[in-house]
PDB file of N, CA and C in Angstrom:
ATOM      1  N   UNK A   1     -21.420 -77.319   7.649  1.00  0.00           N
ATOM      2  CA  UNK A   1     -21.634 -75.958   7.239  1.00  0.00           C
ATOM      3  C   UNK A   1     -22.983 -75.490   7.787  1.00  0.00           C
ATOM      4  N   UNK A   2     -23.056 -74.105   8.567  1.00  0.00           N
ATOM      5  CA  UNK A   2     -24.190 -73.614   8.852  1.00  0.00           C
ATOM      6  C   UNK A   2     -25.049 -73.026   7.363  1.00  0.00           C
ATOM      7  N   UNK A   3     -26.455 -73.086   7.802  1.00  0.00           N
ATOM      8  CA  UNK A   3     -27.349 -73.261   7.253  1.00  0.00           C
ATOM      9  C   UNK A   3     -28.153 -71.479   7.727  1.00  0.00           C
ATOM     10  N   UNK A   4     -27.885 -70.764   7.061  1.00  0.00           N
ATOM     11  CA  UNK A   4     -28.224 -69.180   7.053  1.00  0.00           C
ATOM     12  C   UNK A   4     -29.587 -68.411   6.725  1.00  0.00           C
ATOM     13  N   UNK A   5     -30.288 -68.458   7.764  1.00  0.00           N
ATOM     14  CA  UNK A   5     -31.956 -67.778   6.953  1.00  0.00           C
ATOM     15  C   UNK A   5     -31.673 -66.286   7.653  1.00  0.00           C
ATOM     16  N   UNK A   6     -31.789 -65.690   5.867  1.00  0.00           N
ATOM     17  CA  UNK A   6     -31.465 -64.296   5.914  1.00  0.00           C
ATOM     18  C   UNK A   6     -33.445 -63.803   5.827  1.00  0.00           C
ATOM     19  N   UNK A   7     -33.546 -62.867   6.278  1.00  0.00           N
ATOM     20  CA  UNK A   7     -34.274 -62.109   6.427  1.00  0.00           C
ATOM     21  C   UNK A   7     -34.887 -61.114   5.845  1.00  0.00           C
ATOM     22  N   UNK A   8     -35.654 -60.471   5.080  1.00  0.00           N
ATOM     23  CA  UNK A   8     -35.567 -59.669   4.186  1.00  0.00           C
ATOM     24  C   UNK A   8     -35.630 -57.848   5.146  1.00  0.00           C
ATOM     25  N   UNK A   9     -35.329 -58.194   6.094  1.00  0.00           N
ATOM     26  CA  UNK A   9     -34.654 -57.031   7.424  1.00  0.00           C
ATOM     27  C   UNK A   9     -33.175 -57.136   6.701  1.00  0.00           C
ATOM     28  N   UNK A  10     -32.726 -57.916   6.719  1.00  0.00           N
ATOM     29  CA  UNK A  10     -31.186 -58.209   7.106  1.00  0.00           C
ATOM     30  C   UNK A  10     -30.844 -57.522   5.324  1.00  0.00           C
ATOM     31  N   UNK A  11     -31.477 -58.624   4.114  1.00  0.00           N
ATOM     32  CA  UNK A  11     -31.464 -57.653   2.722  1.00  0.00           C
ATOM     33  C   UNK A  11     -30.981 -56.452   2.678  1.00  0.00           C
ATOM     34  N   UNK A  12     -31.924 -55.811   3.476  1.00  0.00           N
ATOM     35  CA  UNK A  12     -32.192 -54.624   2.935  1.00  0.00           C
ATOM     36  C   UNK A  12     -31.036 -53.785   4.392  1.00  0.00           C
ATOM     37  N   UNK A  13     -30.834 -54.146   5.151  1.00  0.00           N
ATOM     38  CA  UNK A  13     -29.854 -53.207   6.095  1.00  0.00           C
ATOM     39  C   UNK A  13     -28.438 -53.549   5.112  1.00  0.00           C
ATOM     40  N   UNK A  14     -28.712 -54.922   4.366  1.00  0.00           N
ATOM     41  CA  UNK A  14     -26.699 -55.095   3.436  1.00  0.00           C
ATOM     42  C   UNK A  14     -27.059 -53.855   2.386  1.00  0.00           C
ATOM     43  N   UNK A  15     -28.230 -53.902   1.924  1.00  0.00           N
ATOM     44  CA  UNK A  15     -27.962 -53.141   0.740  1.00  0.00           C
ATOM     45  C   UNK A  15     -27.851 -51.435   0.759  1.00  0.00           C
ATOM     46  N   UNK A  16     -28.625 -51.115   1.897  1.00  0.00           N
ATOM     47  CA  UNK A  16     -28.356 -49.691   2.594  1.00  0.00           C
ATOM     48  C   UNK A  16     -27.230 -49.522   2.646  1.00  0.00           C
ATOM     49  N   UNK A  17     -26.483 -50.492   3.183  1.00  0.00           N
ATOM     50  CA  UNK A  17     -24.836 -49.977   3.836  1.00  0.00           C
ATOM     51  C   UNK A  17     -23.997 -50.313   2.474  1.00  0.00           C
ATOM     52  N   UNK A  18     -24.597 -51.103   1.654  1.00  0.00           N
ATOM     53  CA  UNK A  18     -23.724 -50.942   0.221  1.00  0.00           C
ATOM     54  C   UNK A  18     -23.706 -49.630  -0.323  1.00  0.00           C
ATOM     55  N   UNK A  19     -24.885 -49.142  -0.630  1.00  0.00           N
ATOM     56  CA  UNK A  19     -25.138 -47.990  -1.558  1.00  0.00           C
ATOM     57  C   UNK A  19     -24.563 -46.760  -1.040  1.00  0.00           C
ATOM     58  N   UNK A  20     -24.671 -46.750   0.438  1.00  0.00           N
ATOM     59  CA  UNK A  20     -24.207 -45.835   1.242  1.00  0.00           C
ATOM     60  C   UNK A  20     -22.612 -46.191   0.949  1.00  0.00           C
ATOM     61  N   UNK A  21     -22.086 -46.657   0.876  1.00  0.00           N
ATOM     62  CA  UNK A  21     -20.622 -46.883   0.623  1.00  0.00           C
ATOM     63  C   UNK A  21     -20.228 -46.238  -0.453  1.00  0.00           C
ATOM     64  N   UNK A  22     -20.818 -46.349  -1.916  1.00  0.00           N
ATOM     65  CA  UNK A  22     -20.730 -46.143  -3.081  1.00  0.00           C
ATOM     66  C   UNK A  22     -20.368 -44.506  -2.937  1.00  0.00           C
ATOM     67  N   UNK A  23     -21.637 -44.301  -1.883  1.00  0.00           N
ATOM     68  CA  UNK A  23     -21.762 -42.279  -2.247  1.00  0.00           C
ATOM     69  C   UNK A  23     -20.786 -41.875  -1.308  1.00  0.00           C
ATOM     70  N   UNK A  24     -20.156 -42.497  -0.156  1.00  0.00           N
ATOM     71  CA  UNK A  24     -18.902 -42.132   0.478  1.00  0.00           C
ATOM     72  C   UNK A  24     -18.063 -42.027   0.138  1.00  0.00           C
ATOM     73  N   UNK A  25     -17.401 -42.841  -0.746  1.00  0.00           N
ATOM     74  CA  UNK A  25     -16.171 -43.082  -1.566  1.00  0.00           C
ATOM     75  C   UNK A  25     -16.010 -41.769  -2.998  1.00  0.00           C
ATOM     76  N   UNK A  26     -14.919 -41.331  -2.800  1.00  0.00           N
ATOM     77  CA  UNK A  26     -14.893 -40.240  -3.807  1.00  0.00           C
ATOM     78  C   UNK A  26     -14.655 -40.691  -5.243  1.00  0.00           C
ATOM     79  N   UNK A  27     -15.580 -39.356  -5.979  1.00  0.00           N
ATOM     80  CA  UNK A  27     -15.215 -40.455  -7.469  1.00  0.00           C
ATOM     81  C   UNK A  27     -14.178 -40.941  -8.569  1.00  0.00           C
ATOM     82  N   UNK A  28     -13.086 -40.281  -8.164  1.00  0.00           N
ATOM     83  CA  UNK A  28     -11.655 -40.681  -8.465  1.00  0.00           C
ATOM     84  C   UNK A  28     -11.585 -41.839  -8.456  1.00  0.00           C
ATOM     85  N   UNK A  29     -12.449 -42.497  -7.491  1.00  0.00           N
ATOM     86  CA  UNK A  29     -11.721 -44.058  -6.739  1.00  0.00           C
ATOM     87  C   UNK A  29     -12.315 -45.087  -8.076  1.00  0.00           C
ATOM     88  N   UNK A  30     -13.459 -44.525  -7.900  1.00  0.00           N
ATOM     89  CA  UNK A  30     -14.807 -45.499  -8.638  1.00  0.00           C
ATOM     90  C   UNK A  30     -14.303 -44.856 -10.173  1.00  0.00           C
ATOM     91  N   UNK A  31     -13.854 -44.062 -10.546  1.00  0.00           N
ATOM     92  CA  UNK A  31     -13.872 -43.506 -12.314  1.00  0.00           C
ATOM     93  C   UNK A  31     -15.242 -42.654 -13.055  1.00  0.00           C
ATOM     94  N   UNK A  32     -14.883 -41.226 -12.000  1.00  0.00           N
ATOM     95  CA  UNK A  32     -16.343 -40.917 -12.181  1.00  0.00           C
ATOM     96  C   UNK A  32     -16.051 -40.156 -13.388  1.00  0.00           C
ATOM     97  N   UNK A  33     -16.296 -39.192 -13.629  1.00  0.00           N
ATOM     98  CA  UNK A  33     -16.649 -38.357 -15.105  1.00  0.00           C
ATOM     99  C   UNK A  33     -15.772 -37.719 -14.926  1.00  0.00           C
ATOM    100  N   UNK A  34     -14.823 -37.543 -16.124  1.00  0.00           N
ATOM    101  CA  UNK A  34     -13.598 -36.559 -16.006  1.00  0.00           C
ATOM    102  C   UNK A  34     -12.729 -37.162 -15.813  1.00  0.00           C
ATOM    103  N   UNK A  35     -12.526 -38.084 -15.070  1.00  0.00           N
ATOM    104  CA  UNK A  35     -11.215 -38.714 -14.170  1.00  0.00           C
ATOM    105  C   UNK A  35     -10.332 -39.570 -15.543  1.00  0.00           C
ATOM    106  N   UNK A  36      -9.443 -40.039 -15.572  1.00  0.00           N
ATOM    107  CA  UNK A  36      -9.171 -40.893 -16.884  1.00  0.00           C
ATOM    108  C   UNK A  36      -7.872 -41.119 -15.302  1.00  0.00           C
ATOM    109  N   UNK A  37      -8.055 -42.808 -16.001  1.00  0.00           N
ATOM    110  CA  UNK A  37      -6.608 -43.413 -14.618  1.00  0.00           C
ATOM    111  C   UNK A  37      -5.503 -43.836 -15.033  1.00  0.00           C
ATOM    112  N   UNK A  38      -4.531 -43.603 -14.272  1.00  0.00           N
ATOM    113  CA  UNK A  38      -2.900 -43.297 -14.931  1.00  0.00           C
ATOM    114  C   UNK A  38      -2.871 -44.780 -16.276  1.00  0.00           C
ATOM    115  N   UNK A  39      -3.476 -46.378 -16.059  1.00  0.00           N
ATOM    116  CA  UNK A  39      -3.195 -47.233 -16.754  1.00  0.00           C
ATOM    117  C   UNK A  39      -3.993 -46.309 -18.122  1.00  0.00           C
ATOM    118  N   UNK A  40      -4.686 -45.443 -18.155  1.00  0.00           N
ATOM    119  CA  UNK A  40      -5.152 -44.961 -19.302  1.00  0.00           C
ATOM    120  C   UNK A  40      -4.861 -44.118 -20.155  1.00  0.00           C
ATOM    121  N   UNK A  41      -3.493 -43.642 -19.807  1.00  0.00           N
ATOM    122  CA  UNK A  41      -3.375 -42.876 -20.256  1.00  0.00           C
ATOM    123  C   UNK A  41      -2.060 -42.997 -21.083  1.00  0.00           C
ATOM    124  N   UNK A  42      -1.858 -42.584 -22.311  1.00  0.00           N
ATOM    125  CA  UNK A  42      -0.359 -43.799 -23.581  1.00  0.00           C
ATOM    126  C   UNK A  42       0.609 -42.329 -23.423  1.00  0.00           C
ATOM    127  N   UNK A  43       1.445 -42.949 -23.237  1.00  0.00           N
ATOM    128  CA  UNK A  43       2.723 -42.051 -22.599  1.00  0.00           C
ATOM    129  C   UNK A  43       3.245 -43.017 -24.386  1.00  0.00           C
ATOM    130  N   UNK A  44       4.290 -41.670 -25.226  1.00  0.00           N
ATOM    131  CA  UNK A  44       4.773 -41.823 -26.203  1.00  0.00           C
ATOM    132  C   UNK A  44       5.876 -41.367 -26.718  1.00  0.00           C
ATOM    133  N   UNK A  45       7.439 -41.885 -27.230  1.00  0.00           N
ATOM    134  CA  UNK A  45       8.187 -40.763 -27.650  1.00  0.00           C
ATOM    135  C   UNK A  45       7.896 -40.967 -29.423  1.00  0.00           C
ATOM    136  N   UNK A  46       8.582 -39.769 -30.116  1.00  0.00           N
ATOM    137  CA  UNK A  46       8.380 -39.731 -31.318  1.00  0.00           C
ATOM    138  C   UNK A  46       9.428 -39.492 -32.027  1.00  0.00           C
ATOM    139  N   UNK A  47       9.882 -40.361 -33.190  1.00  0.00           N
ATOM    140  CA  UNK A  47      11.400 -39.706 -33.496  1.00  0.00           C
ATOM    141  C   UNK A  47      10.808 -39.136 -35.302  1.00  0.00           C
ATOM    142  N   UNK A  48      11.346 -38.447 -35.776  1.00  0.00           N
ATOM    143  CA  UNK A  48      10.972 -37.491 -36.825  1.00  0.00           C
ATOM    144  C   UNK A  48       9.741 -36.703 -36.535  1.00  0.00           C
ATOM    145  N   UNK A  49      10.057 -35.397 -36.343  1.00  0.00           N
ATOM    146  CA  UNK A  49       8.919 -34.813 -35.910  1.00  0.00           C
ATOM    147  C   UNK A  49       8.321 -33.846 -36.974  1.00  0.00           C
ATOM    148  N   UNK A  50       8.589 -34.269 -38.526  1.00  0.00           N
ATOM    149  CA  UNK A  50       8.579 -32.935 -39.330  1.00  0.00           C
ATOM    150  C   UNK A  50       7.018 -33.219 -39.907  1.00  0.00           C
ATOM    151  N   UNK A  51       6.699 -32.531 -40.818  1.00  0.00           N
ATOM    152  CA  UNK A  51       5.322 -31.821 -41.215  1.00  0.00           C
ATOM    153  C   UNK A  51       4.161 -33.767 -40.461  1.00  0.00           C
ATOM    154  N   UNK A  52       4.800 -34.759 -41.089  1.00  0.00           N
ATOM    155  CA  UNK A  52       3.993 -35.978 -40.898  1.00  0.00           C
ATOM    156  C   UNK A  52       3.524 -36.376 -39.005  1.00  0.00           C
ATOM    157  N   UNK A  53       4.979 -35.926 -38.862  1.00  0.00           N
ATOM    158  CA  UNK A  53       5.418 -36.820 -37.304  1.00  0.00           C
ATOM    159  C   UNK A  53       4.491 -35.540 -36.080  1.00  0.00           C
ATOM    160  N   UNK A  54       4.093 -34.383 -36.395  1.00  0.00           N
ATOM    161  CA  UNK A  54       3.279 -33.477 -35.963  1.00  0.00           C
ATOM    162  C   UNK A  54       2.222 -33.699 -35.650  1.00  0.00           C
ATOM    163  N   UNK A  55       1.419 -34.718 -36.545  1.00  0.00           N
ATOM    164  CA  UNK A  55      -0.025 -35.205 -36.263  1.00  0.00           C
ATOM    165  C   UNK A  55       0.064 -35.752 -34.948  1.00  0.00           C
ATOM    166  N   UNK A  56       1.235 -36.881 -34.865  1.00  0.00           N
ATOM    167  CA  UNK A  56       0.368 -37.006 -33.446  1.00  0.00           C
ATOM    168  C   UNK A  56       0.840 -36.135 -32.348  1.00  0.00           C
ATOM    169  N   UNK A  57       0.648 -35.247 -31.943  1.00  0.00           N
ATOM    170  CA  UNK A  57       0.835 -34.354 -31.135  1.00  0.00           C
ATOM    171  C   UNK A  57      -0.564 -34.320 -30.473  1.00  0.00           C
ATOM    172  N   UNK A  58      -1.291 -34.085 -31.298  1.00  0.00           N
ATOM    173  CA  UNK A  58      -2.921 -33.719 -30.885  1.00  0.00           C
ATOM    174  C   UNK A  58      -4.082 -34.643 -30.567  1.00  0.00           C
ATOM    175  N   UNK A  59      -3.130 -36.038 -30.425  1.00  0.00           N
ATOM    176  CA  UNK A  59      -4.515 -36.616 -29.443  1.00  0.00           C
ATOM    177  C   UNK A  59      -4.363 -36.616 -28.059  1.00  0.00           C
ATOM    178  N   UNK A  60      -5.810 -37.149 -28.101  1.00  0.00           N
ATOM    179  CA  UNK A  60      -6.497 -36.614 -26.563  1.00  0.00           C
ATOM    180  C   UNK A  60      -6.293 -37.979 -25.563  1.00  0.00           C
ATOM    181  N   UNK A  61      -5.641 -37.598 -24.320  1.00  0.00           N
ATOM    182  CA  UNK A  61      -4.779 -39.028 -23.729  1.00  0.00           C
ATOM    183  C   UNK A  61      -3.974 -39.628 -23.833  1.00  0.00           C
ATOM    184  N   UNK A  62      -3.389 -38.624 -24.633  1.00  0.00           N
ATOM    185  CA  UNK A  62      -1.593 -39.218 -24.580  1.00  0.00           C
ATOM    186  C   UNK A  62      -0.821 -38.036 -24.152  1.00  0.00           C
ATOM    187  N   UNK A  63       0.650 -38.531 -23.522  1.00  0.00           N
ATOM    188  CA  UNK A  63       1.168 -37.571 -23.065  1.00  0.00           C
ATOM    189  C   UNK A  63       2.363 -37.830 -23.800  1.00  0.00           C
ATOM    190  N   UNK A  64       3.533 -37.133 -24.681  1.00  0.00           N
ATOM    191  CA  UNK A  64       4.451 -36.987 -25.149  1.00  0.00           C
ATOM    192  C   UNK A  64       5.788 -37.012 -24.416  1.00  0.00           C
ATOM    193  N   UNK A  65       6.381 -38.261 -24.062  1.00  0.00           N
ATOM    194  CA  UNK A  65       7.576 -37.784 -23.051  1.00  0.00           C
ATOM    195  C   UNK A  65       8.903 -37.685 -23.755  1.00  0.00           C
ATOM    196  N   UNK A  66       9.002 -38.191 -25.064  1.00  0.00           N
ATOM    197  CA  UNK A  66      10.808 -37.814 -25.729  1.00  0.00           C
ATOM    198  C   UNK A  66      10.465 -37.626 -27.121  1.00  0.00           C
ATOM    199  N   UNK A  67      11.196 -36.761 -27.770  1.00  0.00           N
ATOM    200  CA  UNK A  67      11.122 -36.493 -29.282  1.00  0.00           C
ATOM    201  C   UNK A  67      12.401 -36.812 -29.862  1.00  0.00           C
ATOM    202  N   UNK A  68      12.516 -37.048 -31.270  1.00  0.00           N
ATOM    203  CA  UNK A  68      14.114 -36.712 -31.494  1.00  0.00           C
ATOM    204  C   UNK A  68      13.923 -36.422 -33.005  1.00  0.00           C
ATOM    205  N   UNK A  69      14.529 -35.940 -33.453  1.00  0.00           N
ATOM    206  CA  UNK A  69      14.690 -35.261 -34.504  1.00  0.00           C
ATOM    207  C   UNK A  69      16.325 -35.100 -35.259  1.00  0.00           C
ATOM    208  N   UNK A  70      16.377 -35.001 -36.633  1.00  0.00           N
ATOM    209  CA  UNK A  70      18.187 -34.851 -36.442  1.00  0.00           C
ATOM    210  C   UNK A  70      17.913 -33.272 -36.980  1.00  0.00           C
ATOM    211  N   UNK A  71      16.807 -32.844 -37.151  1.00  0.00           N
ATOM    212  CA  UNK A  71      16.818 -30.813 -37.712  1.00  0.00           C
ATOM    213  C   UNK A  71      15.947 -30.936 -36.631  1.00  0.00           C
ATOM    214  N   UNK A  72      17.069 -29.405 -35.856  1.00  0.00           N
ATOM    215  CA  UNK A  72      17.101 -29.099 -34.711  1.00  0.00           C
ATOM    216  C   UNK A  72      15.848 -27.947 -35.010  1.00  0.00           C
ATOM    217  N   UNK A  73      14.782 -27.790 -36.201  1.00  0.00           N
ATOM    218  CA  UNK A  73      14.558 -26.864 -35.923  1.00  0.00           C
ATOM    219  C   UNK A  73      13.033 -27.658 -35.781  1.00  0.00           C
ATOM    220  N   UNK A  74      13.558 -28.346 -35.891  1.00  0.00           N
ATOM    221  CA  UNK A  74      11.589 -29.110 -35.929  1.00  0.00           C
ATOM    222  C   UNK A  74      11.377 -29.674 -34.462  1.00  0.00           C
ATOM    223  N   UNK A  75      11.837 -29.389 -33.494  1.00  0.00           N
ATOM    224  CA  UNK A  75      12.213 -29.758 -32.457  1.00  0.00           C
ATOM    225  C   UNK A  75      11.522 -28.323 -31.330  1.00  0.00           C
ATOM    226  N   UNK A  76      11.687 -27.026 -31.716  1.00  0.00           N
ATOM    227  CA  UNK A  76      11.280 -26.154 -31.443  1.00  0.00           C
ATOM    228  C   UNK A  76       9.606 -25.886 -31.118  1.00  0.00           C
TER     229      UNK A  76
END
């Protein structure tokens, strides 16, 4: 195995081209502010949807994909 004397030139040109990478890359990729990523997000169906089954409607990061209900009006 070779035997590697790094340089503190050489340091500092890896760590330039790291950081510089970081600010290239858009922040979607990295999880910048705002972004929330699809594994994060709770996909849910709900069956009785009357005065109780309503609450969860209103949290934040979930997305609602099937309801069922047997009164068609709570469904509305």
């Amino acid at each position: 195995m070779k035997e590697q004397n790094s340089s503190r030139r050489d340091f500092i040109k890896k760590s330039v081209v790291g950081a510089a990478a970081f600010s290239i890359v858009p922040r979607f990729v990295l999880g910048g502010q705002g972004y929330l990523a699809p594994s994060d997000h709770l996909t849910k169906g709900v069956i009785g949807v009357g005065n109780m089954g309503r609450g969860h409607f209103g949290y934040a990061g979930t997305k609602t994909v099937a309801i069922c209900d047997v009164d068609k009006t709570h469904l509305a």
